[in-house]
PDB file of N, CA and C in Angstrom:
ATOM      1  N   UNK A   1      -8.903   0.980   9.532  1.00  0.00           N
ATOM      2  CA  UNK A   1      -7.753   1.841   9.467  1.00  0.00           C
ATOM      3  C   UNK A   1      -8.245   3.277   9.434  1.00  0.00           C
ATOM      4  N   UNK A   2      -7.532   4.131  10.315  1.00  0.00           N
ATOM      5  CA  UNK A   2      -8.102   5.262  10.390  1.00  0.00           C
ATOM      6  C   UNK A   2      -7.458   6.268   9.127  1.00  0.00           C
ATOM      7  N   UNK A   3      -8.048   7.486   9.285  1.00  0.00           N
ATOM      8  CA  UNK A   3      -7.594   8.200   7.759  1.00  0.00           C
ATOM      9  C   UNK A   3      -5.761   8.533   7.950  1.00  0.00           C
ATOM     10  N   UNK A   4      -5.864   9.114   9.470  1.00  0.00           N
ATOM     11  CA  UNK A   4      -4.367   9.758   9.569  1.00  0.00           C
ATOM     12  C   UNK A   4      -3.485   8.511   9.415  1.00  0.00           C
ATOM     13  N   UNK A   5      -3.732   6.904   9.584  1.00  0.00           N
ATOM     14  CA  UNK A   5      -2.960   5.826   9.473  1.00  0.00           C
ATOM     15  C   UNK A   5      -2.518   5.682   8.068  1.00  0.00           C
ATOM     16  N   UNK A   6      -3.678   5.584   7.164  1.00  0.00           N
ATOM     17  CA  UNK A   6      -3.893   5.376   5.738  1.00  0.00           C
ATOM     18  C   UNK A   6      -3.041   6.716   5.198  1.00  0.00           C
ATOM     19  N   UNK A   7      -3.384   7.651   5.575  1.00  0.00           N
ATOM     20  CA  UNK A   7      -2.229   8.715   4.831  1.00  0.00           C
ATOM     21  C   UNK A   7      -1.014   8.097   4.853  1.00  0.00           C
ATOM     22  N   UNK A   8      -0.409   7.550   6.323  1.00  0.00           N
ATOM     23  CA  UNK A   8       0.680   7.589   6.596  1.00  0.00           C
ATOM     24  C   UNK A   8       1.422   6.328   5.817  1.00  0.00           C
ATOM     25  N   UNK A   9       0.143   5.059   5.493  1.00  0.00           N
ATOM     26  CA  UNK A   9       0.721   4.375   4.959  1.00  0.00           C
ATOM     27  C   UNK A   9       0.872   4.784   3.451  1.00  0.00           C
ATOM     28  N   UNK A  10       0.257   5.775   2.906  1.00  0.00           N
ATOM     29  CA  UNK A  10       0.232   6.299   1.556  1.00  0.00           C
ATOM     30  C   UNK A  10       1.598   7.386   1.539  1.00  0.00           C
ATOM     31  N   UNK A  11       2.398   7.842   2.272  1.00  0.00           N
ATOM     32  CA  UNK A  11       3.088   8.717   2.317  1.00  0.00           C
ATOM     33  C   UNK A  11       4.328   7.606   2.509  1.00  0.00           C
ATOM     34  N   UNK A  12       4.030   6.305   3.201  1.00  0.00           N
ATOM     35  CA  UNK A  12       5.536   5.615   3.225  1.00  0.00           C
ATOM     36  C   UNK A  12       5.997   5.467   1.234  1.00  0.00           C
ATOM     37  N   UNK A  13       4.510   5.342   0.952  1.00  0.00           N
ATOM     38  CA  UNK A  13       4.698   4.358  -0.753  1.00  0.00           C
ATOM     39  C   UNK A  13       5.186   5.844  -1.629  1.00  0.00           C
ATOM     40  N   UNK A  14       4.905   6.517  -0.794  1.00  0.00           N
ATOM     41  CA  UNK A  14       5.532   8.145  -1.913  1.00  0.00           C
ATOM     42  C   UNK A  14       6.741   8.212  -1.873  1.00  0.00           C
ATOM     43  N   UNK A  15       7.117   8.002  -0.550  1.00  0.00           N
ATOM     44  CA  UNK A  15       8.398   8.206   0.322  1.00  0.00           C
ATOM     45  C   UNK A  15       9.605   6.759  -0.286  1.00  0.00           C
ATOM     46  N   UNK A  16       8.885   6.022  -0.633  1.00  0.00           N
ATOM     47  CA  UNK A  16       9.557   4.708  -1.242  1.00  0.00           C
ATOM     48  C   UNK A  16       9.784   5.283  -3.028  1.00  0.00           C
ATOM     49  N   UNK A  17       8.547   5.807  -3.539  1.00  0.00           N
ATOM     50  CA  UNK A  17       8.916   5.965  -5.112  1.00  0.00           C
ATOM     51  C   UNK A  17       9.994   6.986  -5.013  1.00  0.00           C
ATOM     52  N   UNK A  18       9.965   8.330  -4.238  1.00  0.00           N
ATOM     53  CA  UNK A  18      10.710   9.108  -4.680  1.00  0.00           C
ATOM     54  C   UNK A  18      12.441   8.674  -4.602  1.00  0.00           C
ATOM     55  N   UNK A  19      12.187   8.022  -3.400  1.00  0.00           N
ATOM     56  CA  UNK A  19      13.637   7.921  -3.097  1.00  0.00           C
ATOM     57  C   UNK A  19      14.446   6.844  -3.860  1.00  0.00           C
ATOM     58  N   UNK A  20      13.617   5.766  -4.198  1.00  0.00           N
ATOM     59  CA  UNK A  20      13.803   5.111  -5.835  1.00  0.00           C
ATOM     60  C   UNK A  20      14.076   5.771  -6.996  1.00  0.00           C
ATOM     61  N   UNK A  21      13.135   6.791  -6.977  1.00  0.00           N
ATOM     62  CA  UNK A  21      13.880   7.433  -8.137  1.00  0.00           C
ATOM     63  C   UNK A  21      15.256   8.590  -7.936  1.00  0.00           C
ATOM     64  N   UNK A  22      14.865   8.992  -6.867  1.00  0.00           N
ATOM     65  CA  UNK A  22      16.600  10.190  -6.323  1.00  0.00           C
ATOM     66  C   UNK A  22      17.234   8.663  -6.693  1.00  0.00           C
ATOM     67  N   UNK A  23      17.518   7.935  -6.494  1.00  0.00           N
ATOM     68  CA  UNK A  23      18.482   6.648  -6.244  1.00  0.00           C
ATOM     69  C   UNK A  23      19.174   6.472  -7.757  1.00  0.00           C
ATOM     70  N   UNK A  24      18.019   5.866  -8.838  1.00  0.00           N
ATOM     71  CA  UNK A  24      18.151   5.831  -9.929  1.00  0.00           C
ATOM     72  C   UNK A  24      18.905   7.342 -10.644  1.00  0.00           C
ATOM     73  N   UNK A  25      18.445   8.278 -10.249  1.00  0.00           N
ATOM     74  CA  UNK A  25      18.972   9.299 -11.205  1.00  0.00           C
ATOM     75  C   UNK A  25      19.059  11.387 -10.317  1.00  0.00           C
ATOM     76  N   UNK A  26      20.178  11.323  -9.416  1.00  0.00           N
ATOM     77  CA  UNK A  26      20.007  12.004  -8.605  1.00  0.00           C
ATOM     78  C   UNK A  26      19.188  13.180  -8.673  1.00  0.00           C
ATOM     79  N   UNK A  27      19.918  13.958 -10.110  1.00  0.00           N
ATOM     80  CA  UNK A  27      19.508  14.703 -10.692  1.00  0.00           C
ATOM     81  C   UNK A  27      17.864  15.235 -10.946  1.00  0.00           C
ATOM     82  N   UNK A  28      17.113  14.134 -10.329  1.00  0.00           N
ATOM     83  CA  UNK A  28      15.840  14.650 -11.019  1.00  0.00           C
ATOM     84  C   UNK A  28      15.084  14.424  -9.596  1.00  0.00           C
ATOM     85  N   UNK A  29      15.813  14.612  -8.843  1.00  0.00           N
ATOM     86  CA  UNK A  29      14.929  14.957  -6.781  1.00  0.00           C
ATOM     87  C   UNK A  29      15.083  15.971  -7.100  1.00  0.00           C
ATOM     88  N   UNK A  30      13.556  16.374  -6.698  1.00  0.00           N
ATOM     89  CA  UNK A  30      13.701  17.597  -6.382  1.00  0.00           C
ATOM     90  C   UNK A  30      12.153  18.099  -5.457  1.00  0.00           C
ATOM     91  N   UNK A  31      11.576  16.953  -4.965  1.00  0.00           N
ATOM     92  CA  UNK A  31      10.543  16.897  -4.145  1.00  0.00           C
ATOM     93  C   UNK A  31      10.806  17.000  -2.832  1.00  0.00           C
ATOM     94  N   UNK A  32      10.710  17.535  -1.780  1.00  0.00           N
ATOM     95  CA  UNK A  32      10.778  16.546  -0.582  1.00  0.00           C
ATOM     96  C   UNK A  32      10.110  15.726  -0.362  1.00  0.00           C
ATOM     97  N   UNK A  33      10.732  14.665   0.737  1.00  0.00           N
ATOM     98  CA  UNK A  33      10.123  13.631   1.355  1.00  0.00           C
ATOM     99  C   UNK A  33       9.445  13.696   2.329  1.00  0.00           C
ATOM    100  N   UNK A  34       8.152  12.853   2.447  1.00  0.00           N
ATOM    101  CA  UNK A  34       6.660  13.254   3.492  1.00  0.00           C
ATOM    102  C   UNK A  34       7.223  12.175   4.135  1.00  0.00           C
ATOM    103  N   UNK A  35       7.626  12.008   4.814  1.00  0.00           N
ATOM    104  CA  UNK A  35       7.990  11.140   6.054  1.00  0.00           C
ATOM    105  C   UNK A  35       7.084  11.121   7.265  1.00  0.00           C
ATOM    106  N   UNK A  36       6.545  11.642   7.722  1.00  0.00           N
ATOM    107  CA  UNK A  36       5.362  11.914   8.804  1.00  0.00           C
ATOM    108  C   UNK A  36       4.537  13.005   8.625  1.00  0.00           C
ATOM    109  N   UNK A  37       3.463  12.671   7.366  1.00  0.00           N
ATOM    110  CA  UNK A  37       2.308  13.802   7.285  1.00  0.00           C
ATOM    111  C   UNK A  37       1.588  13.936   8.266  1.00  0.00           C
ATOM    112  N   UNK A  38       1.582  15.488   8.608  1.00  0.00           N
ATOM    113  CA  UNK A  38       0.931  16.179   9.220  1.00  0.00           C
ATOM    114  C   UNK A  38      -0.392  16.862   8.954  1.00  0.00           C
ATOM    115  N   UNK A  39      -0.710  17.144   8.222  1.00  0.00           N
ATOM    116  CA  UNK A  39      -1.904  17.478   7.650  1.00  0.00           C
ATOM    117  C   UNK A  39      -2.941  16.538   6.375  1.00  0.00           C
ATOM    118  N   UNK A  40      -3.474  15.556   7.096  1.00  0.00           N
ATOM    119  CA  UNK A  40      -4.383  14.963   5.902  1.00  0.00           C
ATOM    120  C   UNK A  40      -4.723  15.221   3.926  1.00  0.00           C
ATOM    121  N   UNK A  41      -5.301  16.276   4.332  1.00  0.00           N
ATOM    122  CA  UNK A  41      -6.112  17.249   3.109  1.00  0.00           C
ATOM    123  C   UNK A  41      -4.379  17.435   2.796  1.00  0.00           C
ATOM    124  N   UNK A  42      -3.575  17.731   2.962  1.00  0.00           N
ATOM    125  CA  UNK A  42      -2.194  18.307   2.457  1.00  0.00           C
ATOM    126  C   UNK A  42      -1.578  16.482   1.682  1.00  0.00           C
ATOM    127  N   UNK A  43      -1.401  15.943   2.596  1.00  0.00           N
ATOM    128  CA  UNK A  43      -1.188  14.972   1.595  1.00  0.00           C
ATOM    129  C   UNK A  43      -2.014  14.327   0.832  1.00  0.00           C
ATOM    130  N   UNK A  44      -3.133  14.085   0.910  1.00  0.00           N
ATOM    131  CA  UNK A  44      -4.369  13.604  -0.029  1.00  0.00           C
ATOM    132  C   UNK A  44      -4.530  14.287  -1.593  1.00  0.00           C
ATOM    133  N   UNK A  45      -4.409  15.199  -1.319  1.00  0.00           N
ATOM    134  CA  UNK A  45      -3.729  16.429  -2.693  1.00  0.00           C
ATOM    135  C   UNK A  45      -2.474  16.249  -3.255  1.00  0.00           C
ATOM    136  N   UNK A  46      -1.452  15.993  -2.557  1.00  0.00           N
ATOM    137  CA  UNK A  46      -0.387  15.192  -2.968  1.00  0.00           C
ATOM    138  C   UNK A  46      -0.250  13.824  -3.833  1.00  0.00           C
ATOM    139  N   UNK A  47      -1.247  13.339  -2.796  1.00  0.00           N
ATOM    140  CA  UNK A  47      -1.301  11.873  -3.690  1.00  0.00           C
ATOM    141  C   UNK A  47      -2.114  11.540  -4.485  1.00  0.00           C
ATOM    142  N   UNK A  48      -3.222  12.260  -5.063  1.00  0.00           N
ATOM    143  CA  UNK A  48      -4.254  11.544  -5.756  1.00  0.00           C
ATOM    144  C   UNK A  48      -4.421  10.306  -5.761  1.00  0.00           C
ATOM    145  N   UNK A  49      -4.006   9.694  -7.206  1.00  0.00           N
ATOM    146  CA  UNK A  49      -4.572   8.245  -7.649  1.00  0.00           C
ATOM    147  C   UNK A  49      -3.791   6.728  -6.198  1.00  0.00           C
ATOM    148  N   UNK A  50      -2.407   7.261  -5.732  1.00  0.00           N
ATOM    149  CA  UNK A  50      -2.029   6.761  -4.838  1.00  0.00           C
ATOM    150  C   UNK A  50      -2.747   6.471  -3.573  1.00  0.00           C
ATOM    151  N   UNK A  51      -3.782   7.806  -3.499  1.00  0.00           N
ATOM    152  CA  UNK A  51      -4.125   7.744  -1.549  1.00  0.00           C
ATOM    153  C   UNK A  51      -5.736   6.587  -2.050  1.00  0.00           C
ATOM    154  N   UNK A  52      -5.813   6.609  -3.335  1.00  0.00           N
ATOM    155  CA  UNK A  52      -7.075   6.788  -3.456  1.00  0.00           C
ATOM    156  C   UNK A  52      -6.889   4.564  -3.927  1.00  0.00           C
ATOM    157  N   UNK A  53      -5.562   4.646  -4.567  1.00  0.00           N
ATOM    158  CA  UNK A  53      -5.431   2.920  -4.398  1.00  0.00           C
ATOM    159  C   UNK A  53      -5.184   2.188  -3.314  1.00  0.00           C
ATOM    160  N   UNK A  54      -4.643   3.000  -1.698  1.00  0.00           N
ATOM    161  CA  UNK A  54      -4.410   2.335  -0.809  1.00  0.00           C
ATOM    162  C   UNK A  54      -5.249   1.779  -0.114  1.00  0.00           C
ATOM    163  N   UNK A  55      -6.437   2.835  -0.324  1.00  0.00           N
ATOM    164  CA  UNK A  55      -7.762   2.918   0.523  1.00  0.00           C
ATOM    165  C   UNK A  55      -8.392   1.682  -0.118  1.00  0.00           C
ATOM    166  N   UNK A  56      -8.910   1.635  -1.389  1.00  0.00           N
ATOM    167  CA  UNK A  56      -9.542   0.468  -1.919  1.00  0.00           C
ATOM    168  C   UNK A  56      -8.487  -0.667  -1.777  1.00  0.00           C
ATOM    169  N   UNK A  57      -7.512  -1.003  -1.389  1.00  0.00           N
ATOM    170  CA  UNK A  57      -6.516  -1.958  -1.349  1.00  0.00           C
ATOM    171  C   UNK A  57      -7.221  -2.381   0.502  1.00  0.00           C
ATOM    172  N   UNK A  58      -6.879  -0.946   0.877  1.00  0.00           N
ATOM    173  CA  UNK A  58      -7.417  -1.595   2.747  1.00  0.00           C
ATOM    174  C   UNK A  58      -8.739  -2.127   2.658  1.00  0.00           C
ATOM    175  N   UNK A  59      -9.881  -1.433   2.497  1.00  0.00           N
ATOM    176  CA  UNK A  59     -10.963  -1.626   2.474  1.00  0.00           C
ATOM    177  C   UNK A  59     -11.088  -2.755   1.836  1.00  0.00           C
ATOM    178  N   UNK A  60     -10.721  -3.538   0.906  1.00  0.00           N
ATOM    179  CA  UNK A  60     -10.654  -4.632   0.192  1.00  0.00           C
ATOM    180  C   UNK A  60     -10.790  -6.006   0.967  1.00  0.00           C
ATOM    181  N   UNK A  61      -9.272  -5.750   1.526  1.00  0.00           N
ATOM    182  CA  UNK A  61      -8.679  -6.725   2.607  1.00  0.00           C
ATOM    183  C   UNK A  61      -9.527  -6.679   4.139  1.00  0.00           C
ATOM    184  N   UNK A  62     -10.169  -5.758   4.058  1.00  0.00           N
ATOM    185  CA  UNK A  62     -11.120  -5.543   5.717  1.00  0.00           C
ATOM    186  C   UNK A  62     -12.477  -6.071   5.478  1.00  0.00           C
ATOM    187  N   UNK A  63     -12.710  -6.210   3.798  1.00  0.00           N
ATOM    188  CA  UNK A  63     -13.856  -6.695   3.723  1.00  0.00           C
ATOM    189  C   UNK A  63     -13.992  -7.959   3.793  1.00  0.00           C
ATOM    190  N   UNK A  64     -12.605  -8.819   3.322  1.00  0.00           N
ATOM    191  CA  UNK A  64     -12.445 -10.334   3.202  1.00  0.00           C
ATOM    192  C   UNK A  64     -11.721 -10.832   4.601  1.00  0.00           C
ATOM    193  N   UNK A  65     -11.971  -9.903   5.573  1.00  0.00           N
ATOM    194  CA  UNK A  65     -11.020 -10.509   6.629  1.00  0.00           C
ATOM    195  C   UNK A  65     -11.590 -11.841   7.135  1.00  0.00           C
ATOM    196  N   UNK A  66     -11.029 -12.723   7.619  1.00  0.00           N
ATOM    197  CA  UNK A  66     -10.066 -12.898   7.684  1.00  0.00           C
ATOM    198  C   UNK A  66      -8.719 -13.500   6.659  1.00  0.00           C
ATOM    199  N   UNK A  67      -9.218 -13.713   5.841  1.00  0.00           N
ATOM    200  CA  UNK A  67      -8.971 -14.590   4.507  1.00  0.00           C
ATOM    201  C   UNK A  67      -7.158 -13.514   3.938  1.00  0.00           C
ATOM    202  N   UNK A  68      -7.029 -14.470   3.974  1.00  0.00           N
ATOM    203  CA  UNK A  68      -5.334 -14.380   3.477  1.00  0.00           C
ATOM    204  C   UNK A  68      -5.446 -14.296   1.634  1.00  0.00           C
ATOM    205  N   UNK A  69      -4.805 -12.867   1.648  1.00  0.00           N
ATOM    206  CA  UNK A  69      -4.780 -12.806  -0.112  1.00  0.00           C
ATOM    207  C   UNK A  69      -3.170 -12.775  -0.744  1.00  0.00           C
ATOM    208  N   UNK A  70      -3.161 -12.714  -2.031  1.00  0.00           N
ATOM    209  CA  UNK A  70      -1.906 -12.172  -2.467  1.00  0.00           C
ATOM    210  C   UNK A  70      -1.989 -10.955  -3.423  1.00  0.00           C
ATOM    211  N   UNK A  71      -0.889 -10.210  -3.652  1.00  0.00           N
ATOM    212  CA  UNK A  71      -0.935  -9.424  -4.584  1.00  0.00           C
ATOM    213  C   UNK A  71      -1.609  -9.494  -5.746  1.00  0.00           C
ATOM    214  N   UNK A  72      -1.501 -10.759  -6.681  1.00  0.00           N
ATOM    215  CA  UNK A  72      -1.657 -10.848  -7.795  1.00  0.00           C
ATOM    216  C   UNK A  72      -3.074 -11.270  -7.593  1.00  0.00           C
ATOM    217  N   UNK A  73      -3.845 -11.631  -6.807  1.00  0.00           N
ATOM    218  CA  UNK A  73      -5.539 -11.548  -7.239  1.00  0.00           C
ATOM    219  C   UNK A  73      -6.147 -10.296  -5.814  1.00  0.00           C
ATOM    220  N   UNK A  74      -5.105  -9.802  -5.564  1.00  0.00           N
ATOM    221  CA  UNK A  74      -6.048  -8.233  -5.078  1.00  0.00           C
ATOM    222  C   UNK A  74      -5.508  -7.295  -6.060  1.00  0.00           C
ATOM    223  N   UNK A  75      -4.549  -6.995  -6.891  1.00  0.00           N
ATOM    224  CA  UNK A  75      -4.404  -6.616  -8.282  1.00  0.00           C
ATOM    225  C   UNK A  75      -5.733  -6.921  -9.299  1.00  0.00           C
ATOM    226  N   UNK A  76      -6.277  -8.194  -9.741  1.00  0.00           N
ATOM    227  CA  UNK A  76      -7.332  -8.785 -10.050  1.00  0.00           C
ATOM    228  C   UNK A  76      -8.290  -8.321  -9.831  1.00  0.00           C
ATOM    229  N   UNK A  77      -8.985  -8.125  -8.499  1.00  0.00           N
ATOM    230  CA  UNK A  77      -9.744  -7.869  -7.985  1.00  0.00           C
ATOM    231  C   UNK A  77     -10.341  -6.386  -8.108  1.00  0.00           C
ATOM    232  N   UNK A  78      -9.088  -5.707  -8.246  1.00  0.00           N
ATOM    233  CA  UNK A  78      -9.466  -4.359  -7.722  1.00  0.00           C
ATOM    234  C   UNK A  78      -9.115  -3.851  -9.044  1.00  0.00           C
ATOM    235  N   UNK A  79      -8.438  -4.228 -10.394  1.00  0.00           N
ATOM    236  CA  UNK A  79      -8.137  -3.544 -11.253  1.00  0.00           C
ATOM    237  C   UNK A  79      -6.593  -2.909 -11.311  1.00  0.00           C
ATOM    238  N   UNK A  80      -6.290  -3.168 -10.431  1.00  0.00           N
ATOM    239  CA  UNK A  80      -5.084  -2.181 -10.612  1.00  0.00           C
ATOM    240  C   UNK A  80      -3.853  -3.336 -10.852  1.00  0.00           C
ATOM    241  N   UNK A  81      -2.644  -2.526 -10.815  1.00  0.00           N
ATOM    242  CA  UNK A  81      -1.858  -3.474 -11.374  1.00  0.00           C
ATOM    243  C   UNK A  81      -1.143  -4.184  -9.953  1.00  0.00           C
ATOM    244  N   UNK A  82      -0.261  -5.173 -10.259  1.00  0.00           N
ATOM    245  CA  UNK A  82       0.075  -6.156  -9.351  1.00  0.00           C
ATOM    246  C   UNK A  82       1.193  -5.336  -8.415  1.00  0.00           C
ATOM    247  N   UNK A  83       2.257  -4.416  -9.310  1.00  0.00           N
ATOM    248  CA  UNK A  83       3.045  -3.589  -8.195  1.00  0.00           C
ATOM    249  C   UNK A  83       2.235  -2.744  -7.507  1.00  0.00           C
ATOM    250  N   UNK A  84       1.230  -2.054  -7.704  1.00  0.00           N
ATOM    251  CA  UNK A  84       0.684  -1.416  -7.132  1.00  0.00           C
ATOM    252  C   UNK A  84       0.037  -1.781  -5.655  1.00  0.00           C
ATOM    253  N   UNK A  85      -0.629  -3.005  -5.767  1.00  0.00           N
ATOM    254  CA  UNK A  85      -0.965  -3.771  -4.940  1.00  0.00           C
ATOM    255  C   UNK A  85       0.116  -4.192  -4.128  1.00  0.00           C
ATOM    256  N   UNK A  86       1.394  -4.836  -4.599  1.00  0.00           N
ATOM    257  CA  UNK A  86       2.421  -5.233  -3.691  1.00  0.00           C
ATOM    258  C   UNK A  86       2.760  -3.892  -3.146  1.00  0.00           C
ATOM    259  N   UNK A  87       3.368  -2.926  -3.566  1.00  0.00           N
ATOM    260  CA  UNK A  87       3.593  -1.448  -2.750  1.00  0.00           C
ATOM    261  C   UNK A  87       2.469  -1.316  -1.428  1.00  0.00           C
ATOM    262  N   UNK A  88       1.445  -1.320  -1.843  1.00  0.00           N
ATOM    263  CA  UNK A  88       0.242  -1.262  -0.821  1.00  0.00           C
ATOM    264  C   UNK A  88       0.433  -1.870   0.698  1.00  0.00           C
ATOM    265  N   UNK A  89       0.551  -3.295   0.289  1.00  0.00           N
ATOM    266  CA  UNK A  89       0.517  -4.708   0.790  1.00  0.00           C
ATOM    267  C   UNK A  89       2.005  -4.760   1.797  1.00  0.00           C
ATOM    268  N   UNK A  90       3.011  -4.025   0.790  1.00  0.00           N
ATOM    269  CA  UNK A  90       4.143  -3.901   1.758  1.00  0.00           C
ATOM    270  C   UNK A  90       3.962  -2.910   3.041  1.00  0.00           C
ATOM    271  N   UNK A  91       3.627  -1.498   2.558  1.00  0.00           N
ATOM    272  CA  UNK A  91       3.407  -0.569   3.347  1.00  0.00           C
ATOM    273  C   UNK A  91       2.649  -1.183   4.587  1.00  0.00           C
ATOM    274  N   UNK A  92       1.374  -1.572   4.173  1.00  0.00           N
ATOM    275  CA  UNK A  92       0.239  -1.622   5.431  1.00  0.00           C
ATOM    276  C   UNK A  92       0.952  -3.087   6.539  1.00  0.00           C
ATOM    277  N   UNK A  93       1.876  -3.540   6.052  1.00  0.00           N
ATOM    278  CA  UNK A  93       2.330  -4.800   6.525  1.00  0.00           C
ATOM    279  C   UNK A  93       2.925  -3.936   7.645  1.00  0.00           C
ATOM    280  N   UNK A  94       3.397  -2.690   7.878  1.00  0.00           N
ATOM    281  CA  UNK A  94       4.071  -1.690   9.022  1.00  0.00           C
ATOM    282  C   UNK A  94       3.158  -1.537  10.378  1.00  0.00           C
ATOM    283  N   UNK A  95       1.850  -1.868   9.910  1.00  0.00           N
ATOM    284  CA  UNK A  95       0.845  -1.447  10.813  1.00  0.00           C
ATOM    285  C   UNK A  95       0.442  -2.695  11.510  1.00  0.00           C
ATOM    286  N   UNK A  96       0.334  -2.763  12.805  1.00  0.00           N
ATOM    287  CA  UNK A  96      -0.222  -2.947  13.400  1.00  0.00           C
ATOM    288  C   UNK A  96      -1.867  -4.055  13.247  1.00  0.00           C
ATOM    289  N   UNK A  97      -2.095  -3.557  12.646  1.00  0.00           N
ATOM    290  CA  UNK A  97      -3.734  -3.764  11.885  1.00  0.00           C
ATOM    291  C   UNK A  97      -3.706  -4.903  10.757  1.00  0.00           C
ATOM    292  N   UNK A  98      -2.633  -4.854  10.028  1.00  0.00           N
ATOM    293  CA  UNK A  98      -2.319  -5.753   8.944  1.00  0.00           C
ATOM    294  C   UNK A  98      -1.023  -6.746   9.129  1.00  0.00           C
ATOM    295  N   UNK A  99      -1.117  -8.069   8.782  1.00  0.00           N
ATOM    296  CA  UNK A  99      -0.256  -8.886   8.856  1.00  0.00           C
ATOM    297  C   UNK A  99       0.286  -9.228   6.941  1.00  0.00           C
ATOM    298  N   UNK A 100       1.367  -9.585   6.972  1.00  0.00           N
ATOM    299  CA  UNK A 100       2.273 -10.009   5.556  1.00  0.00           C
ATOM    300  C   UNK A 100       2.870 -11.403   6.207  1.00  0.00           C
ATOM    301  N   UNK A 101       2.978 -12.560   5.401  1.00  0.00           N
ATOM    302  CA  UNK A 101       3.373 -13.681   5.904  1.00  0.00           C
ATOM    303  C   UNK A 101       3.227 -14.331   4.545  1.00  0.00           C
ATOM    304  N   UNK A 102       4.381 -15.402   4.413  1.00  0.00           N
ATOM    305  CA  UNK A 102       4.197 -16.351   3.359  1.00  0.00           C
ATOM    306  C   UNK A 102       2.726 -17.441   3.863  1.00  0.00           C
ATOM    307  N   UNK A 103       1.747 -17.259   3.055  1.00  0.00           N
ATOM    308  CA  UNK A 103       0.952 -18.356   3.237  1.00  0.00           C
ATOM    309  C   UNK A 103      -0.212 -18.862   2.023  1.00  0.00           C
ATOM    310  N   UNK A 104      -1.014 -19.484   2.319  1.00  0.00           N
ATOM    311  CA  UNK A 104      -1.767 -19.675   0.817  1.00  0.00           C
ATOM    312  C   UNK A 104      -3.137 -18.677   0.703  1.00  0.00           C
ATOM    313  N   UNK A 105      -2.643 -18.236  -0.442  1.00  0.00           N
ATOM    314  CA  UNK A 105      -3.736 -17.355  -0.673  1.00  0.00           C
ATOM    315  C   UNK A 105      -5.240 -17.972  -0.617  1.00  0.00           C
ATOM    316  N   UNK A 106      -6.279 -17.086  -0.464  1.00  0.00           N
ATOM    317  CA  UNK A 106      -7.970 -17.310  -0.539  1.00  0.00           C
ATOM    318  C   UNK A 106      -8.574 -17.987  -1.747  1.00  0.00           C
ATOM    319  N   UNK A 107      -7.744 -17.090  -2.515  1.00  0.00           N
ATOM    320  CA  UNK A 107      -8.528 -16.737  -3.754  1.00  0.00           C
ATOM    321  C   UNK A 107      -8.119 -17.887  -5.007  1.00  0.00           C
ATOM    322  N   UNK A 108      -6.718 -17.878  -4.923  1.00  0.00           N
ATOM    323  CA  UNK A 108      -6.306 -18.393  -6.193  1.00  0.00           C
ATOM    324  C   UNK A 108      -5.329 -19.898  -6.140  1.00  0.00           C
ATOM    325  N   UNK A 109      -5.333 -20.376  -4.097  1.00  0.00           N
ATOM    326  CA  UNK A 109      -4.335 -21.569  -3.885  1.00  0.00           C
ATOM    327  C   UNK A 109      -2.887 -21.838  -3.771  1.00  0.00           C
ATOM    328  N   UNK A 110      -2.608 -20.625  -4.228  1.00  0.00           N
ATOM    329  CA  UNK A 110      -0.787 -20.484  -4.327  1.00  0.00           C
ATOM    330  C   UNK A 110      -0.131 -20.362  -2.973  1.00  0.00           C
ATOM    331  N   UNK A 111       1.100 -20.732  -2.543  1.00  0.00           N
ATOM    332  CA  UNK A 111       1.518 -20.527  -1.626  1.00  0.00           C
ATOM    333  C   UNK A 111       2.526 -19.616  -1.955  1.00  0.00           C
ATOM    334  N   UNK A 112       2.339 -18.271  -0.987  1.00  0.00           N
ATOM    335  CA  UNK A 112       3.335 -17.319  -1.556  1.00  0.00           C
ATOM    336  C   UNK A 112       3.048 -15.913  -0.710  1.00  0.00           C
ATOM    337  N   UNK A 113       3.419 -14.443  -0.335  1.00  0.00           N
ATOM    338  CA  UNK A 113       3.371 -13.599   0.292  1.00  0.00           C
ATOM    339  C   UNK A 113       1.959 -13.481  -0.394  1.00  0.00           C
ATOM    340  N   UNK A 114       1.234 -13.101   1.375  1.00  0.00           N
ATOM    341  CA  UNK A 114      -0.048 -12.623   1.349  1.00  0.00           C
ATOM    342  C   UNK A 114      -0.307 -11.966   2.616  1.00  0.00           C
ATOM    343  N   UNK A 115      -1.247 -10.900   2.362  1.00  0.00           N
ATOM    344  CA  UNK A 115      -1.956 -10.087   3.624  1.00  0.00           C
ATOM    345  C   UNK A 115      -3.001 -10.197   4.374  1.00  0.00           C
ATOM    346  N   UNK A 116      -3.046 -10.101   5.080  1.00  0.00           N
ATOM    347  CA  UNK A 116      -4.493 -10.046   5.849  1.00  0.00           C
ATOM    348  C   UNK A 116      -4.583  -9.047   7.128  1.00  0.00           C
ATOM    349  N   UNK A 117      -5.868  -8.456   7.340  1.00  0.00           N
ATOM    350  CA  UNK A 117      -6.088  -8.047   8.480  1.00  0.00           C
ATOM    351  C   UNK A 117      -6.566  -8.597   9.693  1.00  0.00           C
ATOM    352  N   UNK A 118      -5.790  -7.780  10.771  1.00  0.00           N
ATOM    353  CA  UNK A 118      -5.794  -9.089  11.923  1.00  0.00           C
ATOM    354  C   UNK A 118      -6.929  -9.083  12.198  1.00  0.00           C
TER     355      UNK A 118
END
């Protein structure tokens, strides 16, 4: 996944919290929405700990390719928590590069939403 992809999938998961929260409580938007970043370094600064979980979330899944995972042991895996991972997992499922499909995970046997890269 290239960097300008990975922004973009890091800017959908921004673009998903904020508007979750305008939703929940209007009053407290007051960001705009990155809908198609244009400048890398501009959103990477934006996102800190976000740009920086998507990447170890991709890289994760590119390392185990082909192997079908789920949220809850690439959460495991990587430390972070399980929404975090599903946010990820949803986003990159937009691309091209990554598939989302009910199937059995690698790791842990469950049958249930998992990712992989094609």
């Amino acid at each position: 996944m290239s960097a300008v992809q990975l922004a973009r999938v890091a800017g959908a998961v921004v673009c998903w919290r904020l508007e979750r929260r305008h939703c929940l409580n209007p009053t407290s938007y007051s960001v705009p929405l990155l809908r198609q970043p244009t400048n890398l370094s501009m959103l990477a600064s934006n996102m800190g700990e976000n740009m920086t979980i998507a990447k170890r979330v991709t890289d994760y899944i590119t390392k185990h390719r082909p192997d079908e995972l789920c949220d809850k042991c690439l959460a495991e895996a990587l430390g972070i928590r399980r929404s975090q991972a599903n946010r990820v997992a949803t986003a990159i499922e937009m691309t091209s590069e990554y598939q989302r499909t009910t199937g059995e995970c690698k790791d842990c046997g469950e049958v249930k939403k998992v990712v992989k890269r094609v």
